[in-house]
C-alpha atoms as a PDB file:
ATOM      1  CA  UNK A   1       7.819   1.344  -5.836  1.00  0.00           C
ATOM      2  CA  UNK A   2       8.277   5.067  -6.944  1.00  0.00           C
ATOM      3  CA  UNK A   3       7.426   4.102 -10.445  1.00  0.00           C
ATOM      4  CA  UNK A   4       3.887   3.121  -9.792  1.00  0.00           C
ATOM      5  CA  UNK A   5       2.559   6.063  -7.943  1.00  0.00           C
ATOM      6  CA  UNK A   6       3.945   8.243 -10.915  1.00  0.00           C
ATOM      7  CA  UNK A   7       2.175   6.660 -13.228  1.00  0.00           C
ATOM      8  CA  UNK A   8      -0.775   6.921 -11.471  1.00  0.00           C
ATOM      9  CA  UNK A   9       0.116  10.496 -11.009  1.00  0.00           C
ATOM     10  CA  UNK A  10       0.518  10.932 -14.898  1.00  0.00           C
ATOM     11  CA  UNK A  11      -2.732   9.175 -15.710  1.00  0.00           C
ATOM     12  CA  UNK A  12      -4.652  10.801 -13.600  1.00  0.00           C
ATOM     13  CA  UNK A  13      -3.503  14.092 -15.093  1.00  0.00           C
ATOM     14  CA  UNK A  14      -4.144  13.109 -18.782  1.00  0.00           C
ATOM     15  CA  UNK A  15      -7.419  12.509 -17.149  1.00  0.00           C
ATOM     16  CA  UNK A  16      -8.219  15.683 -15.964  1.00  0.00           C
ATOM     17  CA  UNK A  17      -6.841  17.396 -19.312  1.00  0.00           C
ATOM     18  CA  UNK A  18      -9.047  15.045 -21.503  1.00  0.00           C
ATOM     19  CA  UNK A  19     -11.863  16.148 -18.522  1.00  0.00           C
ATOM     20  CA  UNK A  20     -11.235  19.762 -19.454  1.00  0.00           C
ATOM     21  CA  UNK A  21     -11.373  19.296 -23.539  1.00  0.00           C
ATOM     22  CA  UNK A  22     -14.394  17.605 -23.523  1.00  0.00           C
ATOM     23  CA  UNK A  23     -15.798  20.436 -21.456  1.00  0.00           C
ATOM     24  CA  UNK A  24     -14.316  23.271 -23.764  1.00  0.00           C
ATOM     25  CA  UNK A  25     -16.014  21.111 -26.896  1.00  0.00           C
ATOM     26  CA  UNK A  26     -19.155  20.645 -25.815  1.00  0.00           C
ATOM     27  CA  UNK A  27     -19.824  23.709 -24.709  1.00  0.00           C
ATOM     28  CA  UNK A  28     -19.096  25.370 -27.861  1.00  0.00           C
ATOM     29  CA  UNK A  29     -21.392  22.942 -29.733  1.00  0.00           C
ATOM     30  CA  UNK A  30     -24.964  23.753 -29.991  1.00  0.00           C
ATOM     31  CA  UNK A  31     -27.063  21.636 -28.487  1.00  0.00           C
ATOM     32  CA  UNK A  32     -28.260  18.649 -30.796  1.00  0.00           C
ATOM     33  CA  UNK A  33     -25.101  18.745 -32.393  1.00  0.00           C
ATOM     34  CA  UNK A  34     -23.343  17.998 -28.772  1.00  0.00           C
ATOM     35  CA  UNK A  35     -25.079  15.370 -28.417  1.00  0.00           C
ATOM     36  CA  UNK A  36     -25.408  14.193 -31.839  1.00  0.00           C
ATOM     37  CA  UNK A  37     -21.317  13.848 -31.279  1.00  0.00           C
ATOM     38  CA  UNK A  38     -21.270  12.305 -28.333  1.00  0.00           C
ATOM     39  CA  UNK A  39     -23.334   9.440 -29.575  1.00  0.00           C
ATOM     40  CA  UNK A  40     -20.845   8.401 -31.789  1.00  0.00           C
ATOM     41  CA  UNK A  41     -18.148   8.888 -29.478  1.00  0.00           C
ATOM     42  CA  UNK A  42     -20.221   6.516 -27.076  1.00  0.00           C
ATOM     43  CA  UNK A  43     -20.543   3.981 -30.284  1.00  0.00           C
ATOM     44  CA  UNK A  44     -16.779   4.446 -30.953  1.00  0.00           C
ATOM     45  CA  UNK A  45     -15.990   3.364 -27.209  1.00  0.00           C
ATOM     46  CA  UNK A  46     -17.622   0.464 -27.749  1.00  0.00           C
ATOM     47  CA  UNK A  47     -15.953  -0.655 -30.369  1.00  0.00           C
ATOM     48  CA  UNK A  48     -12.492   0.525 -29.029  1.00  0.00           C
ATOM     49  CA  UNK A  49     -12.657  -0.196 -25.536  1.00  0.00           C
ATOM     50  CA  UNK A  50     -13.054  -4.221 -25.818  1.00  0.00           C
ATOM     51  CA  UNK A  51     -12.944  -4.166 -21.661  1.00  0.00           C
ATOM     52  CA  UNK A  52     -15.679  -2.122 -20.714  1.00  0.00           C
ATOM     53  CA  UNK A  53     -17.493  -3.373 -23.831  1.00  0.00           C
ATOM     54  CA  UNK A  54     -17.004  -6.944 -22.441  1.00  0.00           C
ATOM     55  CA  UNK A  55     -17.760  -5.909 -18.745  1.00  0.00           C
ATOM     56  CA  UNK A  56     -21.195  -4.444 -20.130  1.00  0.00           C
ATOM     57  CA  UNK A  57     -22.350  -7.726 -22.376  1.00  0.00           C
ATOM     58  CA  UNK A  58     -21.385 -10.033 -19.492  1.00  0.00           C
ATOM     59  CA  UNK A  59     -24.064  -8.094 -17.183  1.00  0.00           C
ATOM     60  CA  UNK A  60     -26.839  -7.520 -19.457  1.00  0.00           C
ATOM     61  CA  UNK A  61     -26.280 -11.307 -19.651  1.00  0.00           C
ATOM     62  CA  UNK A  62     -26.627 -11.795 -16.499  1.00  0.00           C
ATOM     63  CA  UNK A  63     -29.767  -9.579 -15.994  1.00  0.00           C
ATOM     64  CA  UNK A  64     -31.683 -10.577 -19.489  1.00  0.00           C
ATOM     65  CA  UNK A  65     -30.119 -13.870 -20.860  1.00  0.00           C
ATOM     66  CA  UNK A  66     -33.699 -15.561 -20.421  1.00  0.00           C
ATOM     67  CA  UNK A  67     -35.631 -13.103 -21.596  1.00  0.00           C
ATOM     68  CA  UNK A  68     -33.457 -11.473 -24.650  1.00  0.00           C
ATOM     69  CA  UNK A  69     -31.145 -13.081 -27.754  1.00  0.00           C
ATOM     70  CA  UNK A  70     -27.603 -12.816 -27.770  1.00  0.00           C
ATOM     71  CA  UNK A  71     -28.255 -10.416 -30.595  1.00  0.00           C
ATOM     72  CA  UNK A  72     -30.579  -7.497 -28.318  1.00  0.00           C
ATOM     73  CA  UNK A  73     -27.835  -8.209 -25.781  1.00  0.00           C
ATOM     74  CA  UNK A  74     -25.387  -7.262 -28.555  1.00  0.00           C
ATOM     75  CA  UNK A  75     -27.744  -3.869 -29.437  1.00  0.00           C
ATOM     76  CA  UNK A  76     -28.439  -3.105 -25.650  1.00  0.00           C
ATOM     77  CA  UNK A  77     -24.672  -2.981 -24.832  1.00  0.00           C
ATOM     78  CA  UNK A  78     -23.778  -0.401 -28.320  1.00  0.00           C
ATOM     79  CA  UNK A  79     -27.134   1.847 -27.157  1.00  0.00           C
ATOM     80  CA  UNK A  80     -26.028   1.715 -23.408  1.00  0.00           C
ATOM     81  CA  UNK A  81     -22.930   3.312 -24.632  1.00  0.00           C
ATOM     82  CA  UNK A  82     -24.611   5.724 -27.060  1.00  0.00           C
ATOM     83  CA  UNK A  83     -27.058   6.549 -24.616  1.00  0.00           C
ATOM     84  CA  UNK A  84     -24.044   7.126 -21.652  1.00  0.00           C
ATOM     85  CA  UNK A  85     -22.541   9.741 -24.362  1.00  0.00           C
ATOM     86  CA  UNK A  86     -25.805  11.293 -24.934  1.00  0.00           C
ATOM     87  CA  UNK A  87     -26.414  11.662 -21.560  1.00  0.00           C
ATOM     88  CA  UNK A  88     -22.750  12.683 -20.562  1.00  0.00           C
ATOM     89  CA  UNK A  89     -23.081  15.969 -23.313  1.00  0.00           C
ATOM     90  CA  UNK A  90     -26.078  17.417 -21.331  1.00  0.00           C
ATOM     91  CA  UNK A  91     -24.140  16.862 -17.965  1.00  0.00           C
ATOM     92  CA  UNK A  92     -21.077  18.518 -19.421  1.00  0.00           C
ATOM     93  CA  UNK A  93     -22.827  21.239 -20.906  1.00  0.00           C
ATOM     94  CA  UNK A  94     -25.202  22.147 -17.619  1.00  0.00           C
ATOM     95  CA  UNK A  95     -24.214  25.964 -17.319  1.00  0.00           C
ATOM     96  CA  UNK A  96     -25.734  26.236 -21.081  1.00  0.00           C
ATOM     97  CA  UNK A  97     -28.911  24.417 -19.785  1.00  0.00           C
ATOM     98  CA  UNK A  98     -29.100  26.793 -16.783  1.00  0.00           C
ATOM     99  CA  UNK A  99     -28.440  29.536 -19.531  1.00  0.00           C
ATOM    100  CA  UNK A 100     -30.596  28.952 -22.373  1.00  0.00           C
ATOM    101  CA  UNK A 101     -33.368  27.269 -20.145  1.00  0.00           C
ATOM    102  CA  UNK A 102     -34.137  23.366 -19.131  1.00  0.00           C
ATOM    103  CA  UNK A 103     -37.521  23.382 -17.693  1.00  0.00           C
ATOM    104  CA  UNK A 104     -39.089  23.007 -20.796  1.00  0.00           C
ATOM    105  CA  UNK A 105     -36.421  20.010 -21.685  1.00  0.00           C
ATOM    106  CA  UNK A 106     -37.998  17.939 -18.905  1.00  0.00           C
ATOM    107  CA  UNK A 107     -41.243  16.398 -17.940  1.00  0.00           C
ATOM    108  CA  UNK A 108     -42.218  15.767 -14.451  1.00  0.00           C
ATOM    109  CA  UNK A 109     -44.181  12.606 -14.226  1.00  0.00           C
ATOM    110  CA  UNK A 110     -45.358  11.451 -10.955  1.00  0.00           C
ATOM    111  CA  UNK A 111     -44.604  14.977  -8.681  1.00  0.00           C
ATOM    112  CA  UNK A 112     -47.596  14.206  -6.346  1.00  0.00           C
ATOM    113  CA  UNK A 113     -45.401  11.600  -4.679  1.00  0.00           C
ATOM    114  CA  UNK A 114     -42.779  13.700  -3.687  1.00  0.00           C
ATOM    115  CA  UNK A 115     -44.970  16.489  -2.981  1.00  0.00           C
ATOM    116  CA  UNK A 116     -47.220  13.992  -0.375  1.00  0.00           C
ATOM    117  CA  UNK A 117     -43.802  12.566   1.196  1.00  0.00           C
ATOM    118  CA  UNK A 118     -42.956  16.240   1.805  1.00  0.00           C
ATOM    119  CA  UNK A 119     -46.530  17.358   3.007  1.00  0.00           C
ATOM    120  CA  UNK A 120     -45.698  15.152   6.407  1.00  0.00           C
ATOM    121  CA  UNK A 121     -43.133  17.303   7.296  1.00  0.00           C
ATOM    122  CA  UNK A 122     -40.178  15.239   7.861  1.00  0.00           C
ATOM    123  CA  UNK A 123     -38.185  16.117   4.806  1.00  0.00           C
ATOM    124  CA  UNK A 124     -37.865  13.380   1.780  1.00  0.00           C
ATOM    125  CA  UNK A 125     -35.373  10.674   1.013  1.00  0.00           C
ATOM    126  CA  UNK A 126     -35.083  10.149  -3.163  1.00  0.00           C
ATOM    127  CA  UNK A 127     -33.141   7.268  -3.834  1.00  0.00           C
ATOM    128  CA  UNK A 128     -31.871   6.286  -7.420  1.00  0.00           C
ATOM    129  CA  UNK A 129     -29.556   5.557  -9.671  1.00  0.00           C
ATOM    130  CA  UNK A 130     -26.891   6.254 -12.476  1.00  0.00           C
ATOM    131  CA  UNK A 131     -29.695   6.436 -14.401  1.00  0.00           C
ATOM    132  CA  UNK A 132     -29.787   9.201 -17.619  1.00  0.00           C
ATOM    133  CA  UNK A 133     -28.049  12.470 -16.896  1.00  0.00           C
ATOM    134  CA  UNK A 134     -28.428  12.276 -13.213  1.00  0.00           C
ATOM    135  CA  UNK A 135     -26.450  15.613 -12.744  1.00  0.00           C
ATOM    136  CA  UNK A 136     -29.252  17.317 -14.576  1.00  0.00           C
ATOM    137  CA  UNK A 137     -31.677  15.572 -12.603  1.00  0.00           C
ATOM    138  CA  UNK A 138     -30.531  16.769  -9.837  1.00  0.00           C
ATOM    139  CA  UNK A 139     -30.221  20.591 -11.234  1.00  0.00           C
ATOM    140  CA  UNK A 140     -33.865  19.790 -12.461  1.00  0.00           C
ATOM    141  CA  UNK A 141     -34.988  18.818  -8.803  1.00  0.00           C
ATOM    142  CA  UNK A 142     -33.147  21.335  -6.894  1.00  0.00           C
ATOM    143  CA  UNK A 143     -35.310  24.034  -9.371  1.00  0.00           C
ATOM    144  CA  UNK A 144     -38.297  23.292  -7.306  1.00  0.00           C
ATOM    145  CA  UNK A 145     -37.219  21.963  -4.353  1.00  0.00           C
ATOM    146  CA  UNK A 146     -34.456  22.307  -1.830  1.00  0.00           C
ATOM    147  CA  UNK A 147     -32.091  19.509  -2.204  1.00  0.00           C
ATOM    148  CA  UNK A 148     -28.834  17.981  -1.044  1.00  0.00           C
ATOM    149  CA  UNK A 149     -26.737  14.964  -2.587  1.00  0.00           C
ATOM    150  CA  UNK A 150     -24.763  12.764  -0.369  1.00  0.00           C
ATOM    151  CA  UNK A 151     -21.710  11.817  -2.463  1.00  0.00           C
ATOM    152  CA  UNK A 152     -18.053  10.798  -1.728  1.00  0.00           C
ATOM    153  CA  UNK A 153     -15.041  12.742  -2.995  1.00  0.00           C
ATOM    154  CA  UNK A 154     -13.382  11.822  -6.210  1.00  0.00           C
ATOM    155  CA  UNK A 155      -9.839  10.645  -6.452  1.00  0.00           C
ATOM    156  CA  UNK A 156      -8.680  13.188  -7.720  1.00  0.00           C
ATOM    157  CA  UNK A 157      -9.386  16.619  -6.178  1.00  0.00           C
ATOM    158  CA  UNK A 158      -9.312  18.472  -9.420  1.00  0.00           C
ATOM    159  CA  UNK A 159     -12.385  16.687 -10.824  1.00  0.00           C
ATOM    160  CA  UNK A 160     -13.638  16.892  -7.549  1.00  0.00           C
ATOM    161  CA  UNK A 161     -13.460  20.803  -7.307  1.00  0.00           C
ATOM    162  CA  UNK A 162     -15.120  20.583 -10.539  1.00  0.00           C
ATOM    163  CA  UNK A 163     -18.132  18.624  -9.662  1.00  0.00           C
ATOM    164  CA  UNK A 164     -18.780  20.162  -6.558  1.00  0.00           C
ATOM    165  CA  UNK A 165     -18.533  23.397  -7.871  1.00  0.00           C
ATOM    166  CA  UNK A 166     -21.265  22.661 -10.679  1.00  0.00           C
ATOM    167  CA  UNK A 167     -23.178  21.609  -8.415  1.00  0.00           C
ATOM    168  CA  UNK A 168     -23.175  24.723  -5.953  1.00  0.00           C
ATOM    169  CA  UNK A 169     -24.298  26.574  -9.228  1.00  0.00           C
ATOM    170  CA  UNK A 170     -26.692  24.207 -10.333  1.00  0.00           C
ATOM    171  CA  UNK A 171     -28.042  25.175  -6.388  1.00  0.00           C
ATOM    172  CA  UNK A 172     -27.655  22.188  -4.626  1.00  0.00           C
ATOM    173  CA  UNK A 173     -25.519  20.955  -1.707  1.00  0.00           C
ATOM    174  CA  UNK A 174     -23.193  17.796  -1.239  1.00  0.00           C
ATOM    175  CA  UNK A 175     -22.929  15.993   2.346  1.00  0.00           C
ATOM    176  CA  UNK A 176     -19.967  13.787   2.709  1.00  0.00           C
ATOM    177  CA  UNK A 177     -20.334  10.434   4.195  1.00  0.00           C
ATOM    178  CA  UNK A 178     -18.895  11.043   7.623  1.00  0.00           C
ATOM    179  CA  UNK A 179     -20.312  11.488  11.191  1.00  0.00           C
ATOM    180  CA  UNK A 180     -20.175  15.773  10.413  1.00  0.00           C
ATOM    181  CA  UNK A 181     -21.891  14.907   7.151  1.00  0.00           C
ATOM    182  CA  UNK A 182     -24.709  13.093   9.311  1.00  0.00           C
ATOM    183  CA  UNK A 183     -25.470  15.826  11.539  1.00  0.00           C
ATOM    184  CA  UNK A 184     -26.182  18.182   8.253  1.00  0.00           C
ATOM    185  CA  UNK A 185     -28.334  15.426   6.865  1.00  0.00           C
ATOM    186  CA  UNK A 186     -30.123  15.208  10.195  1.00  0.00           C
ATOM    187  CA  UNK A 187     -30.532  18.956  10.473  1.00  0.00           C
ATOM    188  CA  UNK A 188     -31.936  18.861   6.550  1.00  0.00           C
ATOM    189  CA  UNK A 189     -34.527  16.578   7.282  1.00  0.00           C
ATOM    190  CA  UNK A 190     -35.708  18.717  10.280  1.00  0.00           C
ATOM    191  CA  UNK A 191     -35.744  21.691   7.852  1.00  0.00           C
ATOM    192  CA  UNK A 192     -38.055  19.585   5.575  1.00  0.00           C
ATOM    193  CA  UNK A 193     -34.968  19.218   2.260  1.00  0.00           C
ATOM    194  CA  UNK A 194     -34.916  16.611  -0.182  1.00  0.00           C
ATOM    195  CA  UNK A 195     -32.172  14.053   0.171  1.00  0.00           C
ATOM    196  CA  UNK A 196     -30.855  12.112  -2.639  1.00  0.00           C
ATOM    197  CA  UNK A 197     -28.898   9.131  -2.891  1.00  0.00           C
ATOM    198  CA  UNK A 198     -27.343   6.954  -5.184  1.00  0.00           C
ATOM    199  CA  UNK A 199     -27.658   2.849  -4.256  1.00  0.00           C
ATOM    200  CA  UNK A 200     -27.051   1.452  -7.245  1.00  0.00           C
ATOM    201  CA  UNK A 201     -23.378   0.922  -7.300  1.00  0.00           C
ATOM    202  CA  UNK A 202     -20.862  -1.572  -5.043  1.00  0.00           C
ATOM    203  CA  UNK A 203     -19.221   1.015  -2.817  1.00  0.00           C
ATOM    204  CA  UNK A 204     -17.434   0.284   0.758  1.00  0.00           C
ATOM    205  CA  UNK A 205     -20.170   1.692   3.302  1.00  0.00           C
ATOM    206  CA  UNK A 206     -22.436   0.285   5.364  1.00  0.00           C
ATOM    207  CA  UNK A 207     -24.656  -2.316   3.138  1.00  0.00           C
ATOM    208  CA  UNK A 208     -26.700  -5.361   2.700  1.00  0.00           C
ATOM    209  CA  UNK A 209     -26.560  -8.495  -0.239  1.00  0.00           C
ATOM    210  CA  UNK A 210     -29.975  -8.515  -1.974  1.00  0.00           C
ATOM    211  CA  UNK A 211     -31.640  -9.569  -4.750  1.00  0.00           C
ATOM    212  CA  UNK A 212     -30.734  -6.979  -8.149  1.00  0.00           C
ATOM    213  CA  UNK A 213     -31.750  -8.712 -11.933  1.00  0.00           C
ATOM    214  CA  UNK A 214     -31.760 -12.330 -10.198  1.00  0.00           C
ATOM    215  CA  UNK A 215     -28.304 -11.617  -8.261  1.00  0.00           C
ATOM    216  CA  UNK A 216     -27.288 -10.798  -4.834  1.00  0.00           C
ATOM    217  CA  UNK A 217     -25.447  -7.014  -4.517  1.00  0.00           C
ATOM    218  CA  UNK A 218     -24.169  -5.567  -2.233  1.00  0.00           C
ATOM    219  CA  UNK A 219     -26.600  -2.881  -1.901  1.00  0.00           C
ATOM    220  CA  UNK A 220     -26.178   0.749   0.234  1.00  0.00           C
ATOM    221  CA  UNK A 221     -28.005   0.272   3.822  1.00  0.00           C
ATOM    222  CA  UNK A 222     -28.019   4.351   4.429  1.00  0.00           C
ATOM    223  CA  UNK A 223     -31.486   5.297   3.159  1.00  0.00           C
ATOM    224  CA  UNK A 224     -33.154   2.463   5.153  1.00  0.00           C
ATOM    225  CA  UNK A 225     -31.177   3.290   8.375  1.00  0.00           C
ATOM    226  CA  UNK A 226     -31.917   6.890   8.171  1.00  0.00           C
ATOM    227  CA  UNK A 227     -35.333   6.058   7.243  1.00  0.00           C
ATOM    228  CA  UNK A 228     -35.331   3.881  10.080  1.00  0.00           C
ATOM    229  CA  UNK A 229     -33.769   6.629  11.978  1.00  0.00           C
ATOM    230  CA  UNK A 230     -36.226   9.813  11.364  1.00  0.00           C
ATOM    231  CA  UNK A 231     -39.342   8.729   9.996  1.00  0.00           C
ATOM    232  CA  UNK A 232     -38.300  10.266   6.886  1.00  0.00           C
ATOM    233  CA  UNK A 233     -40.261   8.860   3.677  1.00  0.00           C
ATOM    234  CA  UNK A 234     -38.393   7.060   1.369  1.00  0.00           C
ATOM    235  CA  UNK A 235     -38.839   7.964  -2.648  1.00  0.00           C
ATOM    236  CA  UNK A 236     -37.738   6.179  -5.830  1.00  0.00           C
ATOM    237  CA  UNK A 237     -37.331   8.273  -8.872  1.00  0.00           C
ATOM    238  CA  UNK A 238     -35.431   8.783 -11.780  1.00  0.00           C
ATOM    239  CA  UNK A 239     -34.265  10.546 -15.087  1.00  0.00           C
ATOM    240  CA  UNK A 240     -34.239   9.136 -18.568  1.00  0.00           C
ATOM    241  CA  UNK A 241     -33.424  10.795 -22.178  1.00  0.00           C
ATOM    242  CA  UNK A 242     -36.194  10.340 -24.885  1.00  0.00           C
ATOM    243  CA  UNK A 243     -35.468   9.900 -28.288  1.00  0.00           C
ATOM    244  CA  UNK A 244     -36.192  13.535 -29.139  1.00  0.00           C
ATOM    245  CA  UNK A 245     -33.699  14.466 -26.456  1.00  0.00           C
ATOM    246  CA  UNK A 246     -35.939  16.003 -24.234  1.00  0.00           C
ATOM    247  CA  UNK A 247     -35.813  14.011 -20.775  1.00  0.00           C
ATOM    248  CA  UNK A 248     -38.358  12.324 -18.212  1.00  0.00           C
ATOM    249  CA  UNK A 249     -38.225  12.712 -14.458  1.00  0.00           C
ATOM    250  CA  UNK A 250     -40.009  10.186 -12.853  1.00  0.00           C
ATOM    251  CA  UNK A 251     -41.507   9.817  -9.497  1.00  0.00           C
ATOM    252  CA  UNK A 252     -42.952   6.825  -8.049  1.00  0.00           C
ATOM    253  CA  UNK A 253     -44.637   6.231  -4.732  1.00  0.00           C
ATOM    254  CA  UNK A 254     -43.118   6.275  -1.467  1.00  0.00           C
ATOM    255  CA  UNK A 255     -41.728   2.674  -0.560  1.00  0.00           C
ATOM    256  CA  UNK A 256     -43.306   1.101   2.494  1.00  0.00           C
ATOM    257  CA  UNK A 257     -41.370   0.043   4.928  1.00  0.00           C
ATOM    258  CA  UNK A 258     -41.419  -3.432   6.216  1.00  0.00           C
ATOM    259  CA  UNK A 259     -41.654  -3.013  10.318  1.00  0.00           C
ATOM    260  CA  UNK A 260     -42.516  -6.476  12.025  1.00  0.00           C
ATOM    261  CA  UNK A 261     -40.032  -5.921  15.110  1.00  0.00           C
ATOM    262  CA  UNK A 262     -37.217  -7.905  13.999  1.00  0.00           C
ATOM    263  CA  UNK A 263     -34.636  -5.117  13.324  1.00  0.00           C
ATOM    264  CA  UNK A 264     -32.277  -7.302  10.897  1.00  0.00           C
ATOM    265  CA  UNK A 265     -34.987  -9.156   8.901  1.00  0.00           C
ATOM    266  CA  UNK A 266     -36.701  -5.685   8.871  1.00  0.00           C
ATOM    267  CA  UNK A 267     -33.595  -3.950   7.356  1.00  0.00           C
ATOM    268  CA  UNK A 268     -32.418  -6.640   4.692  1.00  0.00           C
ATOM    269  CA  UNK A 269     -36.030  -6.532   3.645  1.00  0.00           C
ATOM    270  CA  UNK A 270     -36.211  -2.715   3.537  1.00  0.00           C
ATOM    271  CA  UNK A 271     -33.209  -2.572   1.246  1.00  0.00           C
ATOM    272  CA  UNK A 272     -34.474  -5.435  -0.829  1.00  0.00           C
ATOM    273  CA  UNK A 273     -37.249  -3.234  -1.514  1.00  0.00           C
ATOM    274  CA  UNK A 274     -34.962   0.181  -2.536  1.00  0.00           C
ATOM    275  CA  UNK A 275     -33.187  -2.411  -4.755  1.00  0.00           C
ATOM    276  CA  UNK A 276     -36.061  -3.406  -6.291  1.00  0.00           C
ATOM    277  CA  UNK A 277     -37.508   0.278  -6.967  1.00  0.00           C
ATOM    278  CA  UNK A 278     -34.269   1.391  -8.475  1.00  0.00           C
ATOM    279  CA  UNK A 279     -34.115  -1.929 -10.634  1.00  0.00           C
ATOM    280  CA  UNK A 280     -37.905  -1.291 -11.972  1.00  0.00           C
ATOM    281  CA  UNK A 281     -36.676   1.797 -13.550  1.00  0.00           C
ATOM    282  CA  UNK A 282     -33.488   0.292 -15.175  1.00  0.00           C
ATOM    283  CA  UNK A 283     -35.842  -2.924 -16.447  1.00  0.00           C
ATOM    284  CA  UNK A 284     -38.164  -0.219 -17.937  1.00  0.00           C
ATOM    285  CA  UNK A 285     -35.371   1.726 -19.616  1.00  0.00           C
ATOM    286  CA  UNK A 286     -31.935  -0.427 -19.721  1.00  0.00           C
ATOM    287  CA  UNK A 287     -29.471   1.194 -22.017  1.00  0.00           C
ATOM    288  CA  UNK A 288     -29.824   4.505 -19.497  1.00  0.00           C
ATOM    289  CA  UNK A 289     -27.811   2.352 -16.600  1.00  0.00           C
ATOM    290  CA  UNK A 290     -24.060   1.878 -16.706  1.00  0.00           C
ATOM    291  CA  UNK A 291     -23.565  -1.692 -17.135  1.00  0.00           C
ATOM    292  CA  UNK A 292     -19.740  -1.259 -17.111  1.00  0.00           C
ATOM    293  CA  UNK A 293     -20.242  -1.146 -13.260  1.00  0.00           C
ATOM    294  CA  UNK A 294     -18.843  -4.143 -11.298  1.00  0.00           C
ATOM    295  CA  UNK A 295     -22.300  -4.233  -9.647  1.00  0.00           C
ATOM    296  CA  UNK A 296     -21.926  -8.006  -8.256  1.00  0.00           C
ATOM    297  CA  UNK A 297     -18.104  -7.754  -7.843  1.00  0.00           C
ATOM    298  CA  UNK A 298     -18.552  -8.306  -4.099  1.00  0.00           C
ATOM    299  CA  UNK A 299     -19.206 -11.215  -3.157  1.00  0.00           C
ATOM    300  CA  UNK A 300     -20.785 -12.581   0.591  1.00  0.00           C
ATOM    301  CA  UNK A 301     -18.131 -14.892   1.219  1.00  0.00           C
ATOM    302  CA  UNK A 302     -15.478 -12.293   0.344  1.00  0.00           C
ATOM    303  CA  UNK A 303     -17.189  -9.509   2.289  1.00  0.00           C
ATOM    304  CA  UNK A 304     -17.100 -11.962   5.382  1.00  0.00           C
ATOM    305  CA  UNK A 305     -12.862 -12.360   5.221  1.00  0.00           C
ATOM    306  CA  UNK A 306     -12.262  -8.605   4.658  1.00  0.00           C
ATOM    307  CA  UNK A 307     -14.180  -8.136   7.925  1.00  0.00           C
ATOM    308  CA  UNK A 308     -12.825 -10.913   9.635  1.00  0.00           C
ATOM    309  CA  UNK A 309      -9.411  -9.448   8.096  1.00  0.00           C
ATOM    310  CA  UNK A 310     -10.038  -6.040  10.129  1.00  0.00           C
ATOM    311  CA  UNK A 311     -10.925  -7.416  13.210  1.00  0.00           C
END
């Protein structure tokens, strides 16, 4: 029994060491050539690491079978990879961004929408995705307005210390899923912050199965019951690298909420429609997701035994 939680233990280490190296390198790389590097790296994983490679093809399956060949499958997966390693040397390499200057990196398409969610005075809820470099999205967002993430703590409290350190410097704030982290997220909206949250992944909170590329996922309830909650406007957006390697941030208009009186059609339909907004920007760009994810790895019937399990 001992043997397993040492192992663990080691692998988690080797981890945080390989964590640290990749750091050192790319930070000591210009730019271009950082990234240039990482986008073979990316194409090497894909040819190395047959699981994740095979996790990835089986969802863009999934998602674009009747629309692409086996063949742009094939190139979508390899780019998805490329793309994660491009994006994952700009996240590792944000105190040289802050340095050296990102503004002009990034274009800001579609501001007005968060700046009209804002101008009623209730604060704004961003929701999106792992989508692009989200870290520097968030850096890039935090620049012009004042922002807080809601996240959960790594597994291991090394990286953790890590990330939530970069992103104290890169000024923004991280609220912890809990009843204390509530309160702050209740007291940011009154202050008139931006919120963001990622509901793209299947994570054990509070959530609802709706429709994502043609498949029911378990999708994050939180925005929609704050929403619900405060009157706060909800607001999709999103980052995505262009082939020059500058980046786009992209807002789109505030989702309306549906509100016909029946609280539990109202909120599966609600989170349909966050599901949908955050989908829209993966269709439009798809190798910027992580397809690796186990998006549709819980399942309704399963979901309804664990409960039942707990009760």
């Amino acid at each position: 029994m001992a043997a397993k939680p040492l192992r663990k233990r080691i692998k988690n280490w080797l981890i945080f060491q390989l964590v640290r190296s990749l750091i050192k390198l790319v930070r000591v790389l210009p730019r271009r050539a950082a990234i240039k590097s990482f986008d073979r790296l990316g194409a090497l994983a894909f040819l190395l690491i047959r699981k994740e490679r095979e996790k990835t093809l089986r969802h863009l399956r999934l998602a674009f079978s009747a629309q692409q060949s086996e063949a742009a499958i094939y190139n979508l997966a390899k780019n998805t990879f490329r793309a994660l390693g491009r994006n994952a040397a700009e996240a590792l390499r944000l105190p040289q961004l802050r340095r050296d200057g990102f503004q002009q990196l990034i274009h800001f398409v579609g501001r007005e929408h968060l700046d009209k969610a804002l101008g009623r005075g209730r604060g704004a809820l961003c929701i999106t995705g792992h989508i692009g470099c989200w870290e520097l999205m968030a850096m890039f967002i935090a620049s012009h307005y004042p922002l807080a993430v809601v996240g959960a703590a790594i597994y291991d409290p090394r990286l953790d210390e890590l990330l939530v350190r970069e992103r104290e410097q890169a000024g923004y704030r991280t609220f912890s899923r809990t009843a204390s982290g509530t309160r702050q997220i209740l007291r940011w909206f009154r202050e008139g912050g931006v919120l963001g949250i990622l509901i793209d992944q299947d994570t054990r909170v509070d959530g609802e199965f709706v429709d994502f590329f043609g498949q029911l996922a378990y999708t994050p309830a939180g925005p929609v019951v704050l929403a619900e909650r405060t009157g706060v406007p909800i607001v999709p957006l999103a980052m995505r690298m262009n082939d020059d390697f500058t980046h786009t941030v992209e807002v789109r208009p505030e989702i309306t909420l549906q509100k016909t009186g029946n609280a539990r059609a109202d909120r599966i339909a609600n989170v349909a429609k966050c599901s949908k907004a955050v989908e829209a920007f993966i269709r439009a760009h798809p190798t910027q997701w992580v397809w690796m994810h186990e998006r549709w790895k819980t399942k309704p019937q399963t979901l309804a035994e664990k409960q039942l399990a707990t009760e």
